[in-house]
Structures are given as structure tokens and as C-alpha cells.
PDB file of N, CA and C in Angstrom:
ATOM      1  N   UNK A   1     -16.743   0.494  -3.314  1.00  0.00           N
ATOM      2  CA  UNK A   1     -16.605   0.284  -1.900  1.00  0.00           C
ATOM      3  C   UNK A   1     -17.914  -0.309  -1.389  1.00  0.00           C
ATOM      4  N   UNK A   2     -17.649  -1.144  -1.011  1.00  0.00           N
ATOM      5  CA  UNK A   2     -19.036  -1.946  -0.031  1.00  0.00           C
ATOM      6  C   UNK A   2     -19.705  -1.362   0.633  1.00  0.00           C
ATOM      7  N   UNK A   3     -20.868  -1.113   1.607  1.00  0.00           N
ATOM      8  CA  UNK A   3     -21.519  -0.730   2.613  1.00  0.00           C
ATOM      9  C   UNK A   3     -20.726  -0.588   3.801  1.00  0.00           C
ATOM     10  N   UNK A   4     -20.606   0.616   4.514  1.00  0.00           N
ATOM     11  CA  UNK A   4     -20.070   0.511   5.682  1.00  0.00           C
ATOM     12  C   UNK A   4     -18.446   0.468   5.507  1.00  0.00           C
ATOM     13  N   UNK A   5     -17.985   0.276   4.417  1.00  0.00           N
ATOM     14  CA  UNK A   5     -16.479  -0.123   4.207  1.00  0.00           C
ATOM     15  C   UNK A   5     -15.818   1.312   4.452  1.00  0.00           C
ATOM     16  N   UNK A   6     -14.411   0.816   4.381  1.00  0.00           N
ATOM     17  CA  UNK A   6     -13.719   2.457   4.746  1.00  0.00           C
ATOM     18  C   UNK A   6     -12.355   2.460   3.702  1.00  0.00           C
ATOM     19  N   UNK A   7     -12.522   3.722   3.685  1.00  0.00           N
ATOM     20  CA  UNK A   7     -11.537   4.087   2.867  1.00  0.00           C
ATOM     21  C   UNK A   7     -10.301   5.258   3.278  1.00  0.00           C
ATOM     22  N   UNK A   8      -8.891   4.586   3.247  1.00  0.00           N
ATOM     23  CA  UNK A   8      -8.088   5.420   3.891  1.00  0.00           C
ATOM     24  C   UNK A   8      -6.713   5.721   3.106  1.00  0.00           C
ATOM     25  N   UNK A   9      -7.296   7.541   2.835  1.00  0.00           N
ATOM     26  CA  UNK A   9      -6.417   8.206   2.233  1.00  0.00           C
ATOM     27  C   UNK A   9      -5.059   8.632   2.539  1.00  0.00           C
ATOM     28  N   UNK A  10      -3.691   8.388   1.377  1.00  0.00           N
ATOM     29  CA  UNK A  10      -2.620   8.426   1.963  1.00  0.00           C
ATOM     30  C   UNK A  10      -2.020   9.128   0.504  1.00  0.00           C
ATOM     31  N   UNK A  11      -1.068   9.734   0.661  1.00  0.00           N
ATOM     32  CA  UNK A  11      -0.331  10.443  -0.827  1.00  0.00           C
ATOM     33  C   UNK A  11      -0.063  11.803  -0.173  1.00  0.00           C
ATOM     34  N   UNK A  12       0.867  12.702  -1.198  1.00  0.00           N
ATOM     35  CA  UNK A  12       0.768  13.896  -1.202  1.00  0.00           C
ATOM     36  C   UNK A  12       0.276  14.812  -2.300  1.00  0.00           C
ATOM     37  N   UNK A  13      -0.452  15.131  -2.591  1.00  0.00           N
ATOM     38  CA  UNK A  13      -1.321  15.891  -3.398  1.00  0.00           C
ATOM     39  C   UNK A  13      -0.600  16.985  -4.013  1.00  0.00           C
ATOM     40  N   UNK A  14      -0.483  17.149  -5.423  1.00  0.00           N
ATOM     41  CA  UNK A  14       0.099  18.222  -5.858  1.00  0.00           C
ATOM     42  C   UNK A  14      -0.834  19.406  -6.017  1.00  0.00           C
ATOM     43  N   UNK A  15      -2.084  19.646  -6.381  1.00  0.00           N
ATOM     44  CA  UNK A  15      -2.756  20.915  -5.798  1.00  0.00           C
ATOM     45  C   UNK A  15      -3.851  20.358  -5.388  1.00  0.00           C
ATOM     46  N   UNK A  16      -4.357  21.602  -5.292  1.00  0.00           N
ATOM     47  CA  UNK A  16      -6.155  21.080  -4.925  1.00  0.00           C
ATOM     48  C   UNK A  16      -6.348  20.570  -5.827  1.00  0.00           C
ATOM     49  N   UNK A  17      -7.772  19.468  -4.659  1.00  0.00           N
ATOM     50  CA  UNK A  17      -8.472  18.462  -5.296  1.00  0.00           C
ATOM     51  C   UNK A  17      -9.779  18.655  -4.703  1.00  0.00           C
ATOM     52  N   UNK A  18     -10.612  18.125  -5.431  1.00  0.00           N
ATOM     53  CA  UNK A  18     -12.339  18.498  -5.648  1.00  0.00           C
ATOM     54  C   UNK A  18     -13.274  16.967  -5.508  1.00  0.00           C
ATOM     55  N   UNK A  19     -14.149  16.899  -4.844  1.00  0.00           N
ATOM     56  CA  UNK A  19     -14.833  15.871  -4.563  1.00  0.00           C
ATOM     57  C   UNK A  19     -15.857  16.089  -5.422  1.00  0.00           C
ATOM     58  N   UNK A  20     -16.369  15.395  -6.435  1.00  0.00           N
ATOM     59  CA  UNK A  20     -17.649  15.736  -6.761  1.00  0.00           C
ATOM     60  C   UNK A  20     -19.135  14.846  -5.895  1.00  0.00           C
ATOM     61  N   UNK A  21     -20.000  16.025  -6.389  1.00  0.00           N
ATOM     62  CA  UNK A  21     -21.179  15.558  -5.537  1.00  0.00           C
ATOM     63  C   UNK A  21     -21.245  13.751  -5.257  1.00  0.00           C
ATOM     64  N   UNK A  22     -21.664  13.145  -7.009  1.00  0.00           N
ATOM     65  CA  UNK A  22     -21.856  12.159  -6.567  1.00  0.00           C
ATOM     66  C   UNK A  22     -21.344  11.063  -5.852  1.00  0.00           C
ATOM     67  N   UNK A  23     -19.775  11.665  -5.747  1.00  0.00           N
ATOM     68  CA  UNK A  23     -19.007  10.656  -5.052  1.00  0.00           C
ATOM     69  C   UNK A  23     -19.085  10.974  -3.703  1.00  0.00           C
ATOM     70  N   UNK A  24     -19.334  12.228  -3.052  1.00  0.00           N
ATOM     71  CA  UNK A  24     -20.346  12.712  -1.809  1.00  0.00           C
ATOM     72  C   UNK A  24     -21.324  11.843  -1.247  1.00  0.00           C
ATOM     73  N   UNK A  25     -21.998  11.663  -2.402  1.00  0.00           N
ATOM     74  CA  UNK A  25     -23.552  11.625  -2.493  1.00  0.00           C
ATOM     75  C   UNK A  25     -23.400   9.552  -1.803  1.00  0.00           C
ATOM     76  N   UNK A  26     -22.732   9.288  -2.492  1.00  0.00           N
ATOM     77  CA  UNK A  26     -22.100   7.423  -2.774  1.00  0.00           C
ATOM     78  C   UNK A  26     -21.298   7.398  -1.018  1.00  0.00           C
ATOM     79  N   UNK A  27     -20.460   7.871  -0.763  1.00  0.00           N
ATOM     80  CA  UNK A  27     -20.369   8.013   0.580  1.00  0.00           C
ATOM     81  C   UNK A  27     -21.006   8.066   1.979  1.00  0.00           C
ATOM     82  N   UNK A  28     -21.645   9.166   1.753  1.00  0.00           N
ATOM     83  CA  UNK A  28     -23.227   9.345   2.476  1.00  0.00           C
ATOM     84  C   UNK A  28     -24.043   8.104   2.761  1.00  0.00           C
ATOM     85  N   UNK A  29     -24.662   7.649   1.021  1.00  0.00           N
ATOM     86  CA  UNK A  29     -25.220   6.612   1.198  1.00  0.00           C
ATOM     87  C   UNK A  29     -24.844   5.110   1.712  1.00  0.00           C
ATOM     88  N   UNK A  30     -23.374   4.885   1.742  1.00  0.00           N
ATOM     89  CA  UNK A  30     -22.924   3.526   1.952  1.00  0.00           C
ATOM     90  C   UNK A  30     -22.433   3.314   3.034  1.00  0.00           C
ATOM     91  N   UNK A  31     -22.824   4.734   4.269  1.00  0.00           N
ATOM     92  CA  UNK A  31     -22.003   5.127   5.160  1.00  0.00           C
ATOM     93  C   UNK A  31     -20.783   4.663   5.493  1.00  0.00           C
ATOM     94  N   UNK A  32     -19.942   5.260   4.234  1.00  0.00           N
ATOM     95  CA  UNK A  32     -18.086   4.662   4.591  1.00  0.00           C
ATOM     96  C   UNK A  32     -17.336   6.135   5.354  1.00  0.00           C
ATOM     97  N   UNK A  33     -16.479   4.830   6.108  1.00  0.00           N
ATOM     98  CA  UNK A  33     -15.444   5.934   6.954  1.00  0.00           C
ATOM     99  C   UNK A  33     -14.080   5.960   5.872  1.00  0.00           C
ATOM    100  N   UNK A  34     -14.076   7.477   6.037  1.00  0.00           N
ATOM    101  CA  UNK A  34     -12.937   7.994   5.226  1.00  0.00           C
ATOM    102  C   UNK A  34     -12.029   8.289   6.175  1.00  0.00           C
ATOM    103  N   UNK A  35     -10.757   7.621   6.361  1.00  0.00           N
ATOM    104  CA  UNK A  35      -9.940   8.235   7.555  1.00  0.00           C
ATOM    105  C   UNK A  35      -8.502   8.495   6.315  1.00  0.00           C
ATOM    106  N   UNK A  36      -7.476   9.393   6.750  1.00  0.00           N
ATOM    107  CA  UNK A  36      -6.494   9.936   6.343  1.00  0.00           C
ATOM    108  C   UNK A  36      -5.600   9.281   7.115  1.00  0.00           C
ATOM    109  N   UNK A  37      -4.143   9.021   6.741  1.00  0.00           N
ATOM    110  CA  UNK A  37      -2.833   8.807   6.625  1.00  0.00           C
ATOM    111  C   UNK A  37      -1.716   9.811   7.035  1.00  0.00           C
ATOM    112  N   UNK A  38      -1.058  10.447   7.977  1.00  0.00           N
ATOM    113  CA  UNK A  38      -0.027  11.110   7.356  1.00  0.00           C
ATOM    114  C   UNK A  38       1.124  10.344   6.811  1.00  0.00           C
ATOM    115  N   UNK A  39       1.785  10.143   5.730  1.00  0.00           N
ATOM    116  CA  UNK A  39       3.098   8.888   5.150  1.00  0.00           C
ATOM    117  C   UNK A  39       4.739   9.674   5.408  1.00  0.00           C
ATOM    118  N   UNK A  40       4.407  11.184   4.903  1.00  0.00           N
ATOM    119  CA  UNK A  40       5.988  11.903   4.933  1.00  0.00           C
ATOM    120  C   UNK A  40       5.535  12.896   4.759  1.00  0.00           C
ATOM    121  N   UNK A  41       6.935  13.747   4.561  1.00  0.00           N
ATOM    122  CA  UNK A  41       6.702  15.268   4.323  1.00  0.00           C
ATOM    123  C   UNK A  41       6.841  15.447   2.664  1.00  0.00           C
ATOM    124  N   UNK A  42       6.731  16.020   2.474  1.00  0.00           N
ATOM    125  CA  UNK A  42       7.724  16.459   1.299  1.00  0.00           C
ATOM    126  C   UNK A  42       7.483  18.174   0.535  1.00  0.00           C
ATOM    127  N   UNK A  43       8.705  18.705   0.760  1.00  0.00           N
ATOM    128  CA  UNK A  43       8.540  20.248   0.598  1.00  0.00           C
ATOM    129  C   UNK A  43       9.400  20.663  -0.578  1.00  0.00           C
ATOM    130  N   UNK A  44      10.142  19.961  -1.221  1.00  0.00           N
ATOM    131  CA  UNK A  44      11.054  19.699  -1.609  1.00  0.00           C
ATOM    132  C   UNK A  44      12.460  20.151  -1.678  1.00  0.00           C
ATOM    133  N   UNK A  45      12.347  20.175  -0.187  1.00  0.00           N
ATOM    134  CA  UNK A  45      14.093  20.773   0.585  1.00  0.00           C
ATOM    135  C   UNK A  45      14.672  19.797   0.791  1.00  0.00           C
ATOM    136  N   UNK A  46      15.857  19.606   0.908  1.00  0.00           N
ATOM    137  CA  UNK A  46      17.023  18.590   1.559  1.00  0.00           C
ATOM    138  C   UNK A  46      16.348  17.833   2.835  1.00  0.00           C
ATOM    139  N   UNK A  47      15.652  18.615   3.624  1.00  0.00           N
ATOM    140  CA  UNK A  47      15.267  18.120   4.691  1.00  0.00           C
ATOM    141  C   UNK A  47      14.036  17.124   5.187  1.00  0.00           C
ATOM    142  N   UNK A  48      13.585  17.044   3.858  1.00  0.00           N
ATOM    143  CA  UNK A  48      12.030  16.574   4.056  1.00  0.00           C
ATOM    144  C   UNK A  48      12.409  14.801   3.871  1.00  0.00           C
ATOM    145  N   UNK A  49      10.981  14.355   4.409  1.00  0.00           N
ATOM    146  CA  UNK A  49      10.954  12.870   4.110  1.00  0.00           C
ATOM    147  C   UNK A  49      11.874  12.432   3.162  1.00  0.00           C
ATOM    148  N   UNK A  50      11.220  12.713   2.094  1.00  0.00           N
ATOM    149  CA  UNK A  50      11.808  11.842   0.913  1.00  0.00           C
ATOM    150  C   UNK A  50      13.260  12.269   0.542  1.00  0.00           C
ATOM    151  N   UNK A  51      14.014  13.020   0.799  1.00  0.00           N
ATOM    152  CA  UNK A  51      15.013  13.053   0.704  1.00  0.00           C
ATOM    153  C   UNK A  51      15.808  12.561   1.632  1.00  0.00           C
ATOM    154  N   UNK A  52      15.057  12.510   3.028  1.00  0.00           N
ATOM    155  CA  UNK A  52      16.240  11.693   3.828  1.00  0.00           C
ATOM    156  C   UNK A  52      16.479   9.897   3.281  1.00  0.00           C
ATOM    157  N   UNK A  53      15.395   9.515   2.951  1.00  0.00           N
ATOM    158  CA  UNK A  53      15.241   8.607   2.530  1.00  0.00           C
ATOM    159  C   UNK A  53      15.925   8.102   0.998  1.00  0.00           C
ATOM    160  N   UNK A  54      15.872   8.979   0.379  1.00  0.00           N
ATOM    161  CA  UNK A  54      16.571   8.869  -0.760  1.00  0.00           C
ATOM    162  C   UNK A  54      18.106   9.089  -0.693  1.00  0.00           C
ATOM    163  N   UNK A  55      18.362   9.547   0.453  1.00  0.00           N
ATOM    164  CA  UNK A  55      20.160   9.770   0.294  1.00  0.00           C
ATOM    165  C   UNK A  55      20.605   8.673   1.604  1.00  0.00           C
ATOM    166  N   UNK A  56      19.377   8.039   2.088  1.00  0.00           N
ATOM    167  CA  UNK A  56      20.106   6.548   3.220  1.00  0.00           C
ATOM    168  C   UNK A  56      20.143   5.019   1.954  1.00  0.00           C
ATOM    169  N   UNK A  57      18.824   5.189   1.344  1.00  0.00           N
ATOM    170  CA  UNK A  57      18.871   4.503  -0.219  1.00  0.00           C
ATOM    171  C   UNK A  57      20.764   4.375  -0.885  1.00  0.00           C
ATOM    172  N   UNK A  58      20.787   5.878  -1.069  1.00  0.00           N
ATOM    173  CA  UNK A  58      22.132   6.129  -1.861  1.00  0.00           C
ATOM    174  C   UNK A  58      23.200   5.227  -1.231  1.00  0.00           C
ATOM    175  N   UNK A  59      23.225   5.881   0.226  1.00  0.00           N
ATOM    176  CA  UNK A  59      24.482   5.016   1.102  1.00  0.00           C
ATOM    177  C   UNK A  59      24.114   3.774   1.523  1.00  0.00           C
ATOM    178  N   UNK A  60      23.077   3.253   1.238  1.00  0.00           N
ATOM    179  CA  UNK A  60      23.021   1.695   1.258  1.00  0.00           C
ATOM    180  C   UNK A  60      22.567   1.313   2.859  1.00  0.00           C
ATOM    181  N   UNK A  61      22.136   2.407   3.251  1.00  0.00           N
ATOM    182  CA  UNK A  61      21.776   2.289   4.520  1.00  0.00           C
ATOM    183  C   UNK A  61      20.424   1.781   4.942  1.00  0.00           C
ATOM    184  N   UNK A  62      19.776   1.581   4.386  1.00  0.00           N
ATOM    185  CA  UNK A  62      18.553   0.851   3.648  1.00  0.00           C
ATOM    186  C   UNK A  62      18.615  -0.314   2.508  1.00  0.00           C
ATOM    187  N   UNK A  63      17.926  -0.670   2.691  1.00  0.00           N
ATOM    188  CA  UNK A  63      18.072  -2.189   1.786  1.00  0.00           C
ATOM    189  C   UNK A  63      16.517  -2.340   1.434  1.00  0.00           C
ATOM    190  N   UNK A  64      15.837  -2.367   0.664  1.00  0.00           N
ATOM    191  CA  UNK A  64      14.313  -2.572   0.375  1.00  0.00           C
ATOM    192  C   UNK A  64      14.323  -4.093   0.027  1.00  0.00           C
ATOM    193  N   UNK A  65      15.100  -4.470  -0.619  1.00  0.00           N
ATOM    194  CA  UNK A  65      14.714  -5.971  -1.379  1.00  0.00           C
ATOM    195  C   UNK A  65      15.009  -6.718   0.167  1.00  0.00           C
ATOM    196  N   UNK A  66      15.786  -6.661   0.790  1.00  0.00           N
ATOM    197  CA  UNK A  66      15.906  -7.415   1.966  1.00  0.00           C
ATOM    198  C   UNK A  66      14.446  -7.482   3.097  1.00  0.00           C
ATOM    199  N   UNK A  67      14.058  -6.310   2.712  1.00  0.00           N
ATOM    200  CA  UNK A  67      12.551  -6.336   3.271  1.00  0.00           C
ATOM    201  C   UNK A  67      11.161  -7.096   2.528  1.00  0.00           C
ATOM    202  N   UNK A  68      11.533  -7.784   1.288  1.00  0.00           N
ATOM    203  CA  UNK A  68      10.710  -8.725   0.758  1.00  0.00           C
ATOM    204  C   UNK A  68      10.691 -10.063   1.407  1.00  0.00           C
ATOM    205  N   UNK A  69       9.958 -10.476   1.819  1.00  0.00           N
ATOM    206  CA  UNK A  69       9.555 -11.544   2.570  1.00  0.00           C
ATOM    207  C   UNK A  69       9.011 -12.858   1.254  1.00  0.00           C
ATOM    208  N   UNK A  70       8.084 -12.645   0.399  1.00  0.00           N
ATOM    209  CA  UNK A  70       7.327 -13.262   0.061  1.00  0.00           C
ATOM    210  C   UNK A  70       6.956 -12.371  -1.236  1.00  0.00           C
ATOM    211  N   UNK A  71       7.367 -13.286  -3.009  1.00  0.00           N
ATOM    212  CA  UNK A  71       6.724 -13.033  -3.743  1.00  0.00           C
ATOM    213  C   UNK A  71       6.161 -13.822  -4.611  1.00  0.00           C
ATOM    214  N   UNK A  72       4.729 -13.408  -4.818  1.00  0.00           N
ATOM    215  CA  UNK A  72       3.968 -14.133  -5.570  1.00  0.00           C
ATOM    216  C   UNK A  72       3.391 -14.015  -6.897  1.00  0.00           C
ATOM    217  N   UNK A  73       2.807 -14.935  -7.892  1.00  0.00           N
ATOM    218  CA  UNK A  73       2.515 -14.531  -8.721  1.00  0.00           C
ATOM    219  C   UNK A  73       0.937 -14.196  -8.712  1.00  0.00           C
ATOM    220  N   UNK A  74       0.558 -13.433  -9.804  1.00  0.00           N
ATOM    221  CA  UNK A  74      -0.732 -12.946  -9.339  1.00  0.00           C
ATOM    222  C   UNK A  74      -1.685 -14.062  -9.047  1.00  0.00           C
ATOM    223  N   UNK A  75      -1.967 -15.384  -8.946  1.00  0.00           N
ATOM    224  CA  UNK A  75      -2.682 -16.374  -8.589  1.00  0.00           C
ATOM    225  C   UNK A  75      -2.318 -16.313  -7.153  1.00  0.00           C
ATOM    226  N   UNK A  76      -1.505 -15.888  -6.395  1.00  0.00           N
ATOM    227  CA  UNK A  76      -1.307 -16.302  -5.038  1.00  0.00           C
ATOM    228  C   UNK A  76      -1.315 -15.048  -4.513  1.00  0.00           C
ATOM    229  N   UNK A  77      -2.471 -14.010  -5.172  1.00  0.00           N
ATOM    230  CA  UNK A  77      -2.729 -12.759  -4.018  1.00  0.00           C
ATOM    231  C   UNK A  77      -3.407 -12.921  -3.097  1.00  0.00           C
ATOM    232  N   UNK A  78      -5.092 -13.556  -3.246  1.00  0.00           N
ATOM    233  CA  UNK A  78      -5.322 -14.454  -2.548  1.00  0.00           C
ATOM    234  C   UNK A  78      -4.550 -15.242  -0.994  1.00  0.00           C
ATOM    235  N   UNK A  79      -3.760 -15.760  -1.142  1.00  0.00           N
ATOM    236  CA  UNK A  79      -2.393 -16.248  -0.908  1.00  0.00           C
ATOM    237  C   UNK A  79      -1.792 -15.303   0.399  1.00  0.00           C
ATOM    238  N   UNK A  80      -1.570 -14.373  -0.422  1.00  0.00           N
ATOM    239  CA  UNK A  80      -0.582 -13.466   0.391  1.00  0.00           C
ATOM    240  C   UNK A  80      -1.709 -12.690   1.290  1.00  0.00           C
ATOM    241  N   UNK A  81      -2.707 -12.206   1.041  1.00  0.00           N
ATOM    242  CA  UNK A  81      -3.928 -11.646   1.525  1.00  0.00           C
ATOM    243  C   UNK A  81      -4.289 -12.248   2.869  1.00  0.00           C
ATOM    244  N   UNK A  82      -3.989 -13.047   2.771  1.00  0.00           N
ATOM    245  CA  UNK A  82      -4.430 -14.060   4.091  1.00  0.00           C
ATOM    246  C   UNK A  82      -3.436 -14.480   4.669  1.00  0.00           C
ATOM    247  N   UNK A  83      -1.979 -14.665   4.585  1.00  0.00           N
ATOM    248  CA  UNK A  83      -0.681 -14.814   4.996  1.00  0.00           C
ATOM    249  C   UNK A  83      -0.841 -13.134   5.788  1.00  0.00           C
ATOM    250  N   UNK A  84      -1.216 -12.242   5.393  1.00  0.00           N
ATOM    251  CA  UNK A  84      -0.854 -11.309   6.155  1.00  0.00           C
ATOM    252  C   UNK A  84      -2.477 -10.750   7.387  1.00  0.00           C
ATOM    253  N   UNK A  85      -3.262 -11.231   6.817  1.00  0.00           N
ATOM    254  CA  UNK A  85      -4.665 -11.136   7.666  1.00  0.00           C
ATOM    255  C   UNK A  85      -4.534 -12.050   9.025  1.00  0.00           C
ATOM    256  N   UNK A  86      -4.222 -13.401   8.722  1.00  0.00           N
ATOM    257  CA  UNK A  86      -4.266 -14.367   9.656  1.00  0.00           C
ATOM    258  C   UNK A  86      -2.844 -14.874  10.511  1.00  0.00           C
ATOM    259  N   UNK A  87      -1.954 -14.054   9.233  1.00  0.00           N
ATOM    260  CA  UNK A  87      -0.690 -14.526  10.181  1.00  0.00           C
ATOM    261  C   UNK A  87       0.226 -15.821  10.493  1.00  0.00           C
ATOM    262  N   UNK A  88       0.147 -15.963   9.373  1.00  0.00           N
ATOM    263  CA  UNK A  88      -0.219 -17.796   9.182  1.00  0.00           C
ATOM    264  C   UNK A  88       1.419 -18.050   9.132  1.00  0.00           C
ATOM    265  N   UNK A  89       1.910 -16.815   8.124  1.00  0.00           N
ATOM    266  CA  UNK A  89       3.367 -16.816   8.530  1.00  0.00           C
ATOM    267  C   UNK A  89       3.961 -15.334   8.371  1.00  0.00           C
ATOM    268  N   UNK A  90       5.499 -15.785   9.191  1.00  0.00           N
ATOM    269  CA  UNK A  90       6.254 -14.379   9.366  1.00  0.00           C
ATOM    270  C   UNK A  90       6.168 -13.421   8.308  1.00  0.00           C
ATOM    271  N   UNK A  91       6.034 -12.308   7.978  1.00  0.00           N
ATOM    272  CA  UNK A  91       5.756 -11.376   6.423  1.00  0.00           C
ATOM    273  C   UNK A  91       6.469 -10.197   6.936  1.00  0.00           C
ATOM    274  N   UNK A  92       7.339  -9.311   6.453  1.00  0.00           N
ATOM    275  CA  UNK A  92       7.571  -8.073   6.187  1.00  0.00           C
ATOM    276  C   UNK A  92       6.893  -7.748   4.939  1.00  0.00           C
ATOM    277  N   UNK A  93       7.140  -7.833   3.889  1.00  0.00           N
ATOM    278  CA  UNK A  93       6.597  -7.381   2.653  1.00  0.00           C
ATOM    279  C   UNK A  93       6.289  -8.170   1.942  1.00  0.00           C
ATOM    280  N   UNK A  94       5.078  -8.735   1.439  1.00  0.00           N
ATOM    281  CA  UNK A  94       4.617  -9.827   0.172  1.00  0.00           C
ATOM    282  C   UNK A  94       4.503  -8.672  -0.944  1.00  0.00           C
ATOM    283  N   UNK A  95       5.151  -9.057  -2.263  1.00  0.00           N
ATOM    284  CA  UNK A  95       5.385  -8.538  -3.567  1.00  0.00           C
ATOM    285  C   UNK A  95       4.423  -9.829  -4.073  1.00  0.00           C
ATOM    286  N   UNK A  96       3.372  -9.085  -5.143  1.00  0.00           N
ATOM    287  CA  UNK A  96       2.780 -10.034  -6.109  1.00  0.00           C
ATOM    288  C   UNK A  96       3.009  -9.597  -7.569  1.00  0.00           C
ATOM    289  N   UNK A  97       3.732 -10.377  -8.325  1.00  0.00           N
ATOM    290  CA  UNK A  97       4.326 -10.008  -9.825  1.00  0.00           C
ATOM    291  C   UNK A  97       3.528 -10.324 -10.531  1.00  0.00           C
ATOM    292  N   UNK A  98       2.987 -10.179 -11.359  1.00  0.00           N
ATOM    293  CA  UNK A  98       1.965 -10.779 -12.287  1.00  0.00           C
ATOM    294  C   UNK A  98       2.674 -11.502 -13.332  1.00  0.00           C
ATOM    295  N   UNK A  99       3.712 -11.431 -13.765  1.00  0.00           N
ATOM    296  CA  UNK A  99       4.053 -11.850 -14.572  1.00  0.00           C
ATOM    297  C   UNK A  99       5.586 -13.463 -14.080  1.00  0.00           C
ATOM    298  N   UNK A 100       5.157 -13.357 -12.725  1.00  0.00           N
ATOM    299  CA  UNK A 100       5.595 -14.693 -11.916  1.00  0.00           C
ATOM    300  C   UNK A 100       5.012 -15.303 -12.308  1.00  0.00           C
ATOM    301  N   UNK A 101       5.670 -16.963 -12.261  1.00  0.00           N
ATOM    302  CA  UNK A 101       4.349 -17.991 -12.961  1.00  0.00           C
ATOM    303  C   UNK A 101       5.384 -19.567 -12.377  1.00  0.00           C
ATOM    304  N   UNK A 102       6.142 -19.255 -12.907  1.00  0.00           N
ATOM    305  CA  UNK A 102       7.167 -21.230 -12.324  1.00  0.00           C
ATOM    306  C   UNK A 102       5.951 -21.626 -11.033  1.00  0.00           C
ATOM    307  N   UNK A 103       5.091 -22.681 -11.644  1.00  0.00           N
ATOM    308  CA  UNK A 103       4.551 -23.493 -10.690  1.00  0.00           C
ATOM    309  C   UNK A 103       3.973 -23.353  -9.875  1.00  0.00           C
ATOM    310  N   UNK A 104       3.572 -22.171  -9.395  1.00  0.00           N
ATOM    311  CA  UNK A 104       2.675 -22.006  -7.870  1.00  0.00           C
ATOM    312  C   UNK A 104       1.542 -22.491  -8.017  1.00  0.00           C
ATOM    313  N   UNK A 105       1.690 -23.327  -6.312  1.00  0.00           N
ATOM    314  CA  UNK A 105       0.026 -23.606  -5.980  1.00  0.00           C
ATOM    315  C   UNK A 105      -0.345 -23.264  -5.048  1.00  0.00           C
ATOM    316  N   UNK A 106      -1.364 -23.050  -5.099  1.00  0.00           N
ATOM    317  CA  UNK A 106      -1.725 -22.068  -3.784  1.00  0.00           C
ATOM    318  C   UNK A 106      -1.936 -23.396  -2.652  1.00  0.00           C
ATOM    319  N   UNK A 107      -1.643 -22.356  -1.321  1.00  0.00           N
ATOM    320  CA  UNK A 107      -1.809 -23.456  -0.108  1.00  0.00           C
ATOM    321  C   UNK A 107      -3.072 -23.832   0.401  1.00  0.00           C
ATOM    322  N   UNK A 108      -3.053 -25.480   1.093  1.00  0.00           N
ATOM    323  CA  UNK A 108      -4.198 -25.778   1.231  1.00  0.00           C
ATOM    324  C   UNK A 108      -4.803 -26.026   2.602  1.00  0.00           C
TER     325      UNK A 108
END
């Protein structure tokens, strides 16, 4: 992480977790902001995030691939990085495949 850069935590953690010093210590010194995420629940009842989500999945009530906008191969992360920074065009989701390749050139 760069100087000053920030870093923002998102997941659900299966038990405790432990910071060690020096990664304390590396924080401190580079003064980065650590900010947190809440993403879902998950308790693992019927009721939580991921299960509502997984049973609108089931009934098709959701569509994920329809939410891909833009995929690239790994030469055009770059690419997509800046399609979504600057806005250059419409994006829901840029996917970068690495193993995409037919012809891309990056834009100029």
C-alpha cells in the first residue's frame, strides 16, 4: 500500500483474526486509512443475505451475466480501470479474463 493510501475491508470472517505488530507498525507509518464495508449478513439461517440471494439466483430472478457490461482480456485492465474511473463509458460490471485474447487493442 502506498503512503497515505487506504484500505477498505469487506468479507465475513469465519473466526477471529489477529493483526500482527508489523503490519500495525506499516500502517502507522504510511498513515493509511483503514475503513470497513458492511456487504451482507450471513448467519446461516434461511433468512440471511446470502440465502435470499441464492434462492432469487434459483428462480431466475436475478440474472448476473446480464449485469456484465464489458469483458476484457487481461491486457485491457488498464482499459477497464479507467472506463470505470473516468467514465468514459456506460459500465455495470467490467469482467477481465485472463485467458481472453481474440485481438484486443487497447483504446487510444
Amino acid at each position: 500500500m502506498r503512503p497515505m493510501g487506504r484500505v477498505v475491508l469487506v468479507g465475513n470472517p469465519f473466526s477471529d483474526m489477529t493483526l500482527e505488530k508489523d503490519i500495525y507498525w506499516k500502517i502507522l507509518r504510511n498513515q493509511l486509512t483503514v475503513t470497513g464495508t458492511w456487504n451482507s449478513s450471513f448467519t446461516g439461517k434461511a433468512e440471511d443475505d446470502w440465502h435470499y440471494v441464492l434462492d432469487r439466483l434459483e428462480q431466475g430472478a436475478v440474472r448476473p451475466a446480464e449485469l456484465i457490461t464489458h469483458r476484457l482480456p487481461l491486457a485491457g485492465l488498464l482499459d477497464g480501470l479507467i472506463i470505470m474511473k473516468e467514465k468514459k463509458e456506460d459500465c455495470c460490471k467490467i469482467v477481465v479474463c485472463p485467458e481472453a485474447h481474440s485481438g484486443y487493442r487497447a483504446a487510444e
